[in-house]
Protein backbone atom coordinates (compact mmCIF):
# COMPACT_ATOMS: atom_id res chain seq x y z
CA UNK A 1 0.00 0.00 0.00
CA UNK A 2 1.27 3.50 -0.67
CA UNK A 3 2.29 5.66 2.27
CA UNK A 4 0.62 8.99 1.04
CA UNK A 5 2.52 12.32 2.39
CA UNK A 6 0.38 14.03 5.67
CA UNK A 7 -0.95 17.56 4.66
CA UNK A 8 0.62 19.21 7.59
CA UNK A 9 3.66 20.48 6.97
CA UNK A 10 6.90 23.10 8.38
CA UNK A 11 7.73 25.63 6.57
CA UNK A 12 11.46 26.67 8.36
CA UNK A 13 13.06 30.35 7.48
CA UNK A 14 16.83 29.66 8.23
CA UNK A 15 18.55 33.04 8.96
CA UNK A 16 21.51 35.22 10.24
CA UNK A 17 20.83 38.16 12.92
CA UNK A 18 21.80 40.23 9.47
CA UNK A 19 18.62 38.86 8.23
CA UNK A 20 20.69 36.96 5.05
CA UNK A 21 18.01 33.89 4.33
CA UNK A 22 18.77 30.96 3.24
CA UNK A 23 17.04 29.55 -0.26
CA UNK A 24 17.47 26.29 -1.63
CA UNK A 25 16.10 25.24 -5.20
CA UNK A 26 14.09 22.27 -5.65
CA UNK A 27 15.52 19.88 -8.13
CA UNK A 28 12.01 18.69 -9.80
CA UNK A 29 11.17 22.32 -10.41
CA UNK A 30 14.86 24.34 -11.58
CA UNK A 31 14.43 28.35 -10.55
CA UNK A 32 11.78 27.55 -7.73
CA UNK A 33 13.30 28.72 -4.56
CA UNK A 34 12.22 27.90 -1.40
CA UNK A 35 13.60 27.78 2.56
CA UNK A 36 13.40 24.39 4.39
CA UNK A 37 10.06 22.34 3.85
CA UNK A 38 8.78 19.39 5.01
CA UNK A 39 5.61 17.17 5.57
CA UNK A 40 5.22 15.43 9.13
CA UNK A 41 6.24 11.84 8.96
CA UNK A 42 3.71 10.30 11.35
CA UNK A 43 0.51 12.36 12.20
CA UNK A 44 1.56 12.43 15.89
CA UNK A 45 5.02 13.75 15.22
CA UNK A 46 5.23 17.18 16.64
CA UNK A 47 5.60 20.24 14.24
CA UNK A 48 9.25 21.03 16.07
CA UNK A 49 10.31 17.74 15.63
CA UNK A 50 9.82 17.87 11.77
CA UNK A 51 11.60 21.10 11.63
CA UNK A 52 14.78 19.91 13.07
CA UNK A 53 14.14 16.76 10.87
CA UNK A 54 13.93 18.34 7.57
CA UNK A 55 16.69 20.82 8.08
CA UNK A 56 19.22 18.54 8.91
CA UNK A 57 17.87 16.21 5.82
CA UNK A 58 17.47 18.98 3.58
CA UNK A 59 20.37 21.26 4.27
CA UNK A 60 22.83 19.18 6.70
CA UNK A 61 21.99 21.41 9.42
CA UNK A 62 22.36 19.97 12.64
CA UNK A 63 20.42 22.67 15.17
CA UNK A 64 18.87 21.51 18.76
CA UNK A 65 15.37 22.00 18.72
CA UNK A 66 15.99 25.01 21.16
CA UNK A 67 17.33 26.80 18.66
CA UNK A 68 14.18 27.04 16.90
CA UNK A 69 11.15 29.60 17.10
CA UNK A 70 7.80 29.21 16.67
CA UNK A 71 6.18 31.51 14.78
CA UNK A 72 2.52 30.65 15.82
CA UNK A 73 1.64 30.67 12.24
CA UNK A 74 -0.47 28.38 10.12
CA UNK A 75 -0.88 28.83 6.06
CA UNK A 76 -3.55 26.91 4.58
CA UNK A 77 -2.98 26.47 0.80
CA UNK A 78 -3.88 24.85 -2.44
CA UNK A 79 -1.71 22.04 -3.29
CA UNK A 80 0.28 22.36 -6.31
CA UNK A 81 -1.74 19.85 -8.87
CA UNK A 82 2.09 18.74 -9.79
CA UNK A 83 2.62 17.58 -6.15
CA UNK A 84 -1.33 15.91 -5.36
CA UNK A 85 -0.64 12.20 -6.16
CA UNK A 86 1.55 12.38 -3.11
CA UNK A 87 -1.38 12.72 -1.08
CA UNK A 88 -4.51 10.73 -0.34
CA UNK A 89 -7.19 10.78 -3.20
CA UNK A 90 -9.46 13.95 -2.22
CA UNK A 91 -6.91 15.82 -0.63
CA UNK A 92 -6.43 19.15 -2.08
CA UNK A 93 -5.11 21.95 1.13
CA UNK A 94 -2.47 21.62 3.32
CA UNK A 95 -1.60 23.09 6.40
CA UNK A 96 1.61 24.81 6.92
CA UNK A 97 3.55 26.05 10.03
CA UNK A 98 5.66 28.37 9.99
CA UNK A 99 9.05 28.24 12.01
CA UNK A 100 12.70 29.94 11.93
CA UNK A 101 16.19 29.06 12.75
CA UNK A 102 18.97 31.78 13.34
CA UNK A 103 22.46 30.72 12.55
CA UNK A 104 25.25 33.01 13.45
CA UNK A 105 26.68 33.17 10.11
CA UNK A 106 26.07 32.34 7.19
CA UNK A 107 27.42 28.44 6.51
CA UNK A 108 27.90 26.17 3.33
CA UNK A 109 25.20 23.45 3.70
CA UNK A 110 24.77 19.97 2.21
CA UNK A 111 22.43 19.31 -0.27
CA UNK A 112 20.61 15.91 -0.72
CA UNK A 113 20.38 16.12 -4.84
CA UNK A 114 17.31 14.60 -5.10
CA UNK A 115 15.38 17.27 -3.12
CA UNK A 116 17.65 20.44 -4.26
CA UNK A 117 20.48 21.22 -6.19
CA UNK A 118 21.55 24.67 -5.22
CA UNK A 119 21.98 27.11 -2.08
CA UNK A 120 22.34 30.74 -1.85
CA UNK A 121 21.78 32.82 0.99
CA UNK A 122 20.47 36.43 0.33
CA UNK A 123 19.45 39.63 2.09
CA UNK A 124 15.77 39.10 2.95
CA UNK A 125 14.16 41.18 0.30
CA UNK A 126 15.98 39.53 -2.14
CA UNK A 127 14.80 36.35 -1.34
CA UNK A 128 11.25 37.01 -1.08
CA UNK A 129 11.32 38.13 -4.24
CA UNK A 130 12.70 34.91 -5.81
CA UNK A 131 11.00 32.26 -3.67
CA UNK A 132 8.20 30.45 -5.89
CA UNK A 133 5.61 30.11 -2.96
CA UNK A 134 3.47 33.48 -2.54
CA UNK A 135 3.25 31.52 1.60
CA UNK A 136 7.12 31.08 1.57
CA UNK A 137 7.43 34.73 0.58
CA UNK A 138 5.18 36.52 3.15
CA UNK A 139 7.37 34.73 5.63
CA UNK A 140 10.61 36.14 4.54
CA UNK A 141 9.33 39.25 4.51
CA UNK A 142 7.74 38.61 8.20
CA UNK A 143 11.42 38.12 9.75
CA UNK A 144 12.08 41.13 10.90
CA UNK A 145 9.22 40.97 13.46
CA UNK A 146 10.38 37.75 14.73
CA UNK A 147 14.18 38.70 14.92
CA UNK A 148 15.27 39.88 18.83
């Protein structure tokens, strides 16, 4: 039986106190930028846990899950009609949560190449204006109100 992906997802902004962000680009979709994304694995798996889960899988990053802040934001969307087979038949929305990471610096990170095959970390603005997901966008732009 296929495992179908859970639409509840993280949605992690990894930045520096500069606000540089890091983008990644998805490697079924060259030129769509994105931060860290990543469906729950088990439906009782708790949102923080699958943001230190898919950064370290997506980027190589290995933060503590105290590094992490909770934005106590949810996106409902439409998912991409590319990306529905991955979910149960009927399922159309997903829920997103919205979370960031603040690195001191800005660091190389390690790529798995069949998720993304490019990294580039840019001054906030910049990357809103390049990521492909109008959700992923608004939180870029969000940052500053969640930076200390």
């Amino acid at each position: 039986m296929k495992a179908f992906k859970i639409p509840e997802s993280v949605l992690v902004v990894i930045h520096t106190p500069q606000l540089d962000v890091l983008l990644i680009e998805r490697a079924d979709n060259p030129g769509f930028w994105q931060s860290v994304t990543g469906s729950k694995d088990t439906a009782d798996e708790p949102l923080l846990q699958t943001a230190v889960r898919e950064v370290l899988e997506e980027t190589g990053i290995d933060a503590t899950p105290g590094q992490f802040l909770d934005w106590g934001l949810s996106n409902v969307y439409e998912i991409y009609p590319v990306w529905r087979h991955r979910y149960a038949p009927g399922i159309t929305r997903n829920t997103e949560h919205v979370f960031s990471l603040c690195l001191p610096q800005v660091c190389d990170v390690k790529l798995n190449p069949r998720e993304h095959t490019a990294s580039q970390w840019l001054p906030y603005h910049a990357a809103a204006d390049i990521c492909f997901s109008p959700s992923n966008a608004e939180a870029v732009l969000l940052l500053p109100r969640f930076v200390t």
